[in-house]
Structure formats: structure tokens, C-alpha cells
Protein backbone atom coordinates (compact mmCIF):
# COMPACT_ATOMS: atom_id res chain seq x y z
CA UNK A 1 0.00 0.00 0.00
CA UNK A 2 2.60 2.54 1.14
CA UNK A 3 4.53 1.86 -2.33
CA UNK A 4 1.52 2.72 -4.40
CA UNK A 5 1.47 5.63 -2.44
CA UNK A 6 4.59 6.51 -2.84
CA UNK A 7 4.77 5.96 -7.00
CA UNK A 8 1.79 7.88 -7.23
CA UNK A 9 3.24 10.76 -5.74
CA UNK A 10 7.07 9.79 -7.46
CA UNK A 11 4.16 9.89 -10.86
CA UNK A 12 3.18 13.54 -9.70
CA UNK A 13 6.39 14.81 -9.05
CA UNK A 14 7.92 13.42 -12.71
CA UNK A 15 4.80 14.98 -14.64
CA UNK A 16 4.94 18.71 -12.61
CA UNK A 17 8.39 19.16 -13.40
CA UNK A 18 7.68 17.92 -16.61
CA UNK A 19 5.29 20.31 -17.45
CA UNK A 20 7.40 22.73 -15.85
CA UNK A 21 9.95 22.43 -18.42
CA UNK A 22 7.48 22.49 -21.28
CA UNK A 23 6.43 25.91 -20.26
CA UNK A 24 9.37 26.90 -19.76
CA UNK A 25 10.23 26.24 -23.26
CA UNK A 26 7.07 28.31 -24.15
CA UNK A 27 4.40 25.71 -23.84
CA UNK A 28 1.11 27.36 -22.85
CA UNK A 29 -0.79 24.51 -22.15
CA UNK A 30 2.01 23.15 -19.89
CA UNK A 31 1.53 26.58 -18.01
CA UNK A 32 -2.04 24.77 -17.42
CA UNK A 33 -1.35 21.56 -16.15
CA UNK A 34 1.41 23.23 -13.41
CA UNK A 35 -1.79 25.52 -12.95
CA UNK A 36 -4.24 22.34 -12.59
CA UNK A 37 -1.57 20.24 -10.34
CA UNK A 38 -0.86 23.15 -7.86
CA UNK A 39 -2.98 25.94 -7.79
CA UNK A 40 -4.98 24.70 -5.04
CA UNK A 41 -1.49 24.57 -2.71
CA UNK A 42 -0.36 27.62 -3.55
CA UNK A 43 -3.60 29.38 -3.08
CA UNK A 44 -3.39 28.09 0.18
CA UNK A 45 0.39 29.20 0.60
CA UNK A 46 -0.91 32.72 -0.55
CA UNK A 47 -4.08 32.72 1.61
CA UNK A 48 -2.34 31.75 4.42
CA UNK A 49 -0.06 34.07 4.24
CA UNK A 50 -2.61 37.29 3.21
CA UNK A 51 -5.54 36.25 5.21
CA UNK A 52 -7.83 38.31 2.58
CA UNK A 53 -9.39 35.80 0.10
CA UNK A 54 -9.80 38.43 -2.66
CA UNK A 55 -6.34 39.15 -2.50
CA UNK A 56 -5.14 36.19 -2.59
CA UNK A 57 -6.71 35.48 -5.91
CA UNK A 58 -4.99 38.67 -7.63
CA UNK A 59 -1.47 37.22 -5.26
CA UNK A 60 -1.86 33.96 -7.55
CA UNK A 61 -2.45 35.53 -11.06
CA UNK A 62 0.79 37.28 -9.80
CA UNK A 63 2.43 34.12 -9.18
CA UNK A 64 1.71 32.37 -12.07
CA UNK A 65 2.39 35.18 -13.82
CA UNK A 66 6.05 34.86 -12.53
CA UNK A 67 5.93 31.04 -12.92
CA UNK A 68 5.65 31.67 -16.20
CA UNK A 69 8.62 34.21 -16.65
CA UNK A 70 10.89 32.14 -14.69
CA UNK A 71 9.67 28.47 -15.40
CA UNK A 72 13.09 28.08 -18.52
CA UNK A 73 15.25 29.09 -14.77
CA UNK A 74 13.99 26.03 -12.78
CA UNK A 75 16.88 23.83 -11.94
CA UNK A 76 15.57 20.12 -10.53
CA UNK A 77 18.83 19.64 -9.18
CA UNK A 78 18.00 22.48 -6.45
CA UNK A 79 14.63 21.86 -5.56
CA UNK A 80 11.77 20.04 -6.31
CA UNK A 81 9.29 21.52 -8.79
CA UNK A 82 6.70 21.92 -5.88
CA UNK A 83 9.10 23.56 -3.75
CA UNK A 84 9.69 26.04 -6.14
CA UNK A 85 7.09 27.02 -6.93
CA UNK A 86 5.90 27.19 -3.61
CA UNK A 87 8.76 29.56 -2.73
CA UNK A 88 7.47 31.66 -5.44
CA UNK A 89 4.19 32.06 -3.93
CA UNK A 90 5.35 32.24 -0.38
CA UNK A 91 7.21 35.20 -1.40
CA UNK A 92 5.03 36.87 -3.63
CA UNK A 93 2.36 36.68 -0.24
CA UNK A 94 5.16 38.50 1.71
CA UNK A 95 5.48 41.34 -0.71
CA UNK A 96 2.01 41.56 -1.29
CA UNK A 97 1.69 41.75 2.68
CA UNK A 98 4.75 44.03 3.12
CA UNK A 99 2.99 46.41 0.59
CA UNK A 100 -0.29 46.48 2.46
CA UNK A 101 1.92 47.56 5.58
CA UNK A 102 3.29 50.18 3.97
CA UNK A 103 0.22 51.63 2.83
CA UNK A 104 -1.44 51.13 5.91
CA UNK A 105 0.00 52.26 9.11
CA UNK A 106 3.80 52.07 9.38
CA UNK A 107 6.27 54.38 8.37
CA UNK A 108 8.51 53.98 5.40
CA UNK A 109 11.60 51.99 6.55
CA UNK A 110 10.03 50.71 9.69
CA UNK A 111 10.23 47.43 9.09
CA UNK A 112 13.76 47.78 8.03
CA UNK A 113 15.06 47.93 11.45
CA UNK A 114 12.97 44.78 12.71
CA UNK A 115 15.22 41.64 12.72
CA UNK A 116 13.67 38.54 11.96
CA UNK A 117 15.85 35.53 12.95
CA UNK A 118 13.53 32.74 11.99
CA UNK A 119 14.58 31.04 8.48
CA UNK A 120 12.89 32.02 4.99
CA UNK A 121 9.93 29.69 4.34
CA UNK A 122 12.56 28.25 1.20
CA UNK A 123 15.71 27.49 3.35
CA UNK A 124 13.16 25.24 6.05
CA UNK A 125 11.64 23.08 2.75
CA UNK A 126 15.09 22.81 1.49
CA UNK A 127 16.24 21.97 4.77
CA UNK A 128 13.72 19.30 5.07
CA UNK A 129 14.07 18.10 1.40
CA UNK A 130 18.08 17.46 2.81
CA UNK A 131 16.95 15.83 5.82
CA UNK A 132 14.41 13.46 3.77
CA UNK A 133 16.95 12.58 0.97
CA UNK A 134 19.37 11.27 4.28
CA UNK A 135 16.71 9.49 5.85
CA UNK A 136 16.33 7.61 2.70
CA UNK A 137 19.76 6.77 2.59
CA UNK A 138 20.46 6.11 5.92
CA UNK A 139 17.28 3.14 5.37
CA UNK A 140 18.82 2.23 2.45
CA UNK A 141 22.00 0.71 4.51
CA UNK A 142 22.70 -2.23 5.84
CA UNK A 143 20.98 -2.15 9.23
CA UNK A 144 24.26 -2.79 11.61
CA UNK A 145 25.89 0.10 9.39
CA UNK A 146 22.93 2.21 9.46
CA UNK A 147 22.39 1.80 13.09
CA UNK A 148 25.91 2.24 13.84
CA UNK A 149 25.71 5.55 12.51
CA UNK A 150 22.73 6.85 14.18
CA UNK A 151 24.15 6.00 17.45
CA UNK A 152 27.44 7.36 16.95
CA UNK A 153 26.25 10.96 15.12
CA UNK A 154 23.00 11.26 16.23
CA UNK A 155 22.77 10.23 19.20
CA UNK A 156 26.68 11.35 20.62
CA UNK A 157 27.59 7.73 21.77
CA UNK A 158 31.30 7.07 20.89
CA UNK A 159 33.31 4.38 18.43
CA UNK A 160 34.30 2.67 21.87
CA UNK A 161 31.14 3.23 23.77
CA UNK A 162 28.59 1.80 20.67
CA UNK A 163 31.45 -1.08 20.72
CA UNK A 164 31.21 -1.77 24.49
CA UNK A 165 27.15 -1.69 24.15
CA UNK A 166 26.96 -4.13 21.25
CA UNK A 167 29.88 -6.45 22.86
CA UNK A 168 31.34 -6.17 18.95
CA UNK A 169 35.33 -5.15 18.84
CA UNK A 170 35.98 -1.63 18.18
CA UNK A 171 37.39 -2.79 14.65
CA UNK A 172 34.05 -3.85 13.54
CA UNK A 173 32.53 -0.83 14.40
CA UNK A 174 34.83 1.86 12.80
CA UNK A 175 34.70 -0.69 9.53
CA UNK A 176 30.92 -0.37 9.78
CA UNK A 177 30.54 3.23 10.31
CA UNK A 178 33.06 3.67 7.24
CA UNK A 179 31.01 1.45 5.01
CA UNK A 180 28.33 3.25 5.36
CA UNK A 181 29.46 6.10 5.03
CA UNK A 182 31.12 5.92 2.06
CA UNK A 183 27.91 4.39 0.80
CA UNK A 184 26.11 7.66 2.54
CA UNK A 185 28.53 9.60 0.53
CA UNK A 186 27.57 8.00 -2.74
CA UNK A 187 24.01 7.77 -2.19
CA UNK A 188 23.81 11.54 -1.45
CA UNK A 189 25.62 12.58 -4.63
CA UNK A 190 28.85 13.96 -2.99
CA UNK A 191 30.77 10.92 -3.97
């Protein structure tokens, strides 16, 4: 069951950033199928984000406006089509909100003095796309290598501590952790 699942949404994936391309190459009615496959998210993004319904409908002409423009820029090997694109409309939503600030109560170059610390809405889906991607590898080892790792970098026990624990010699468990590893390494691209 989870499989299916998971091909169906592998199948969604391949055709958005298929279509993506296409109208990036000028195909207009591969503009409409990104349209038909994610308008309804990144209304929601914008909505979200505006809290005026109205608005957010103009906000998403915007978007795919852009989408549009800058589909022939879209690079798969940085982000997923559905990040994005999402991006796009996250940020669009911002300066559509940042404008209605302006015009509403704060002074020009208020805002420019307010810090915000927390990460752009892009960085956290990239950040999770990374995280995802090593998950998969790190299930893709061999168990003992995989759970060698996890106890040695993510949860802080040592090379001779994980060795004492699992009564293995400290050999094993430094050949292990390199193993996988290097299979890590090639699994992730960086190889």
C-alpha cells in the first residue's frame, strides 16, 4: 500500500516538473497543467499568508504570472518543482503583505530595522528536502551500518562506547561506520 502511495506521488512529481519544463520552453498549455496540479497549494500558501481571500486570488495571477517568466530558470537539481514554486508564492504573499503595511500604518523603513531571525519559508523546505533525501539513505543501509551511525552521530555515543554496548570489537565498528558512510557519501551525490 505505502509503495503505491509513494509511486503515485514519485508519478506527480515526474509529470509537474515535466510540465514545468514544457512551459518553460514556451508551452502554454504546460503553463495549465502546473496551474491544474498546484494551484490549489499555492492558493493556500498565498491565503495563508494574506488572510484576505480576494487578495489572494490577484497574489496567484501574480504568481503564475512569474511562474511563467521564470519556469526556462527552474533547476531540478535544487529543488523540487513543488518547492519552487511554492517559494514563489510564499514570497510573492510577503510582498504583497509588506505592501499592504506600507500603505497602511507604518512608516517607510520601519520594518527595516525589525530583525527577523527565523529562516525564509525556502531554506526550512530545502532543509527538510536534505533531511528526507538522508533518511532515505540512511534506510537504504545495511541495518548494523545504518544503526551504527545513528548511534554514533545522532545520538553522541562514541566508536568505543557503541562497541562496548553491542559487545562487537571496536574494529568492527569503525569498519561499519566507514562502510556506510562511504555508501552515505555516494548515495547523497557527494561521492
Amino acid at each position: 500500500m505505502g509503495n503505491v502511495g509513494e509511486q503515485n506521488a514519485n508519478d506527480a512529481r515526474t509529470m509537474l516538473a515535466a510540465a514545468l519544463g514544457e512551459a518553460g520552453a514556451g508551452d502554454v498549455l504546460a503553463l495549465r497543467r502546473v496551474y491544474d496540479l498546484t494551484s490549489a497549494k499555492l492558493f493556500g500558501i498565498c491565503l495563508r499568508i494574506s488572510g484576505d481571500r480576494e487578495a489572494t486570488e490577484d497574489i496567484l495571477q501574480d504568481v503564475y504570472v512569474k511562474i511563467w517568466r521564470r519556469a526556462a530558470t527552474f533547476d531540478a537539481s535544487r529543488a523540487s518543482a513543488v518547492s519552487w514554486l511554492a517559494t514563489i508564492a510564499h514570497n510573492a504573499a510577503i510582498d504583497w503583505r509588506r505592501a499592504q503595511l506600507r500603505h497602511d500604518a507604518a512608516p517607510e523603513g520601519a520594518f527595516d530595522t525589525v530583525a527577523d531571525d527565523t529562516p525564509r519559508a525556502d531554506e526550512v523546505m530545502m532543509q527538510d528536502e536534505q533531511r528526507l533525501r538522508l533518511l532515505a539513505c540512511l534506510n537504504g543501509l545495511e541495518r548494523q551500518h545504518a544503526e551504527a551511525i545513528r548511534s554514533t552521530f545522532l545520538s553522541g555515543l562514541t566508536y568505543q562506547q557503541l562497541a562496548d554496548h553491542l559487545q562487537t570489537p571496536l574494529g568492527t565498528i569503525k569498519s561499519w561506520i566507514r562502510r556506510g558512510m562511504l555508501k552515505l557519501k555516494v548515495c547523497l551525490g557527494d561521492a
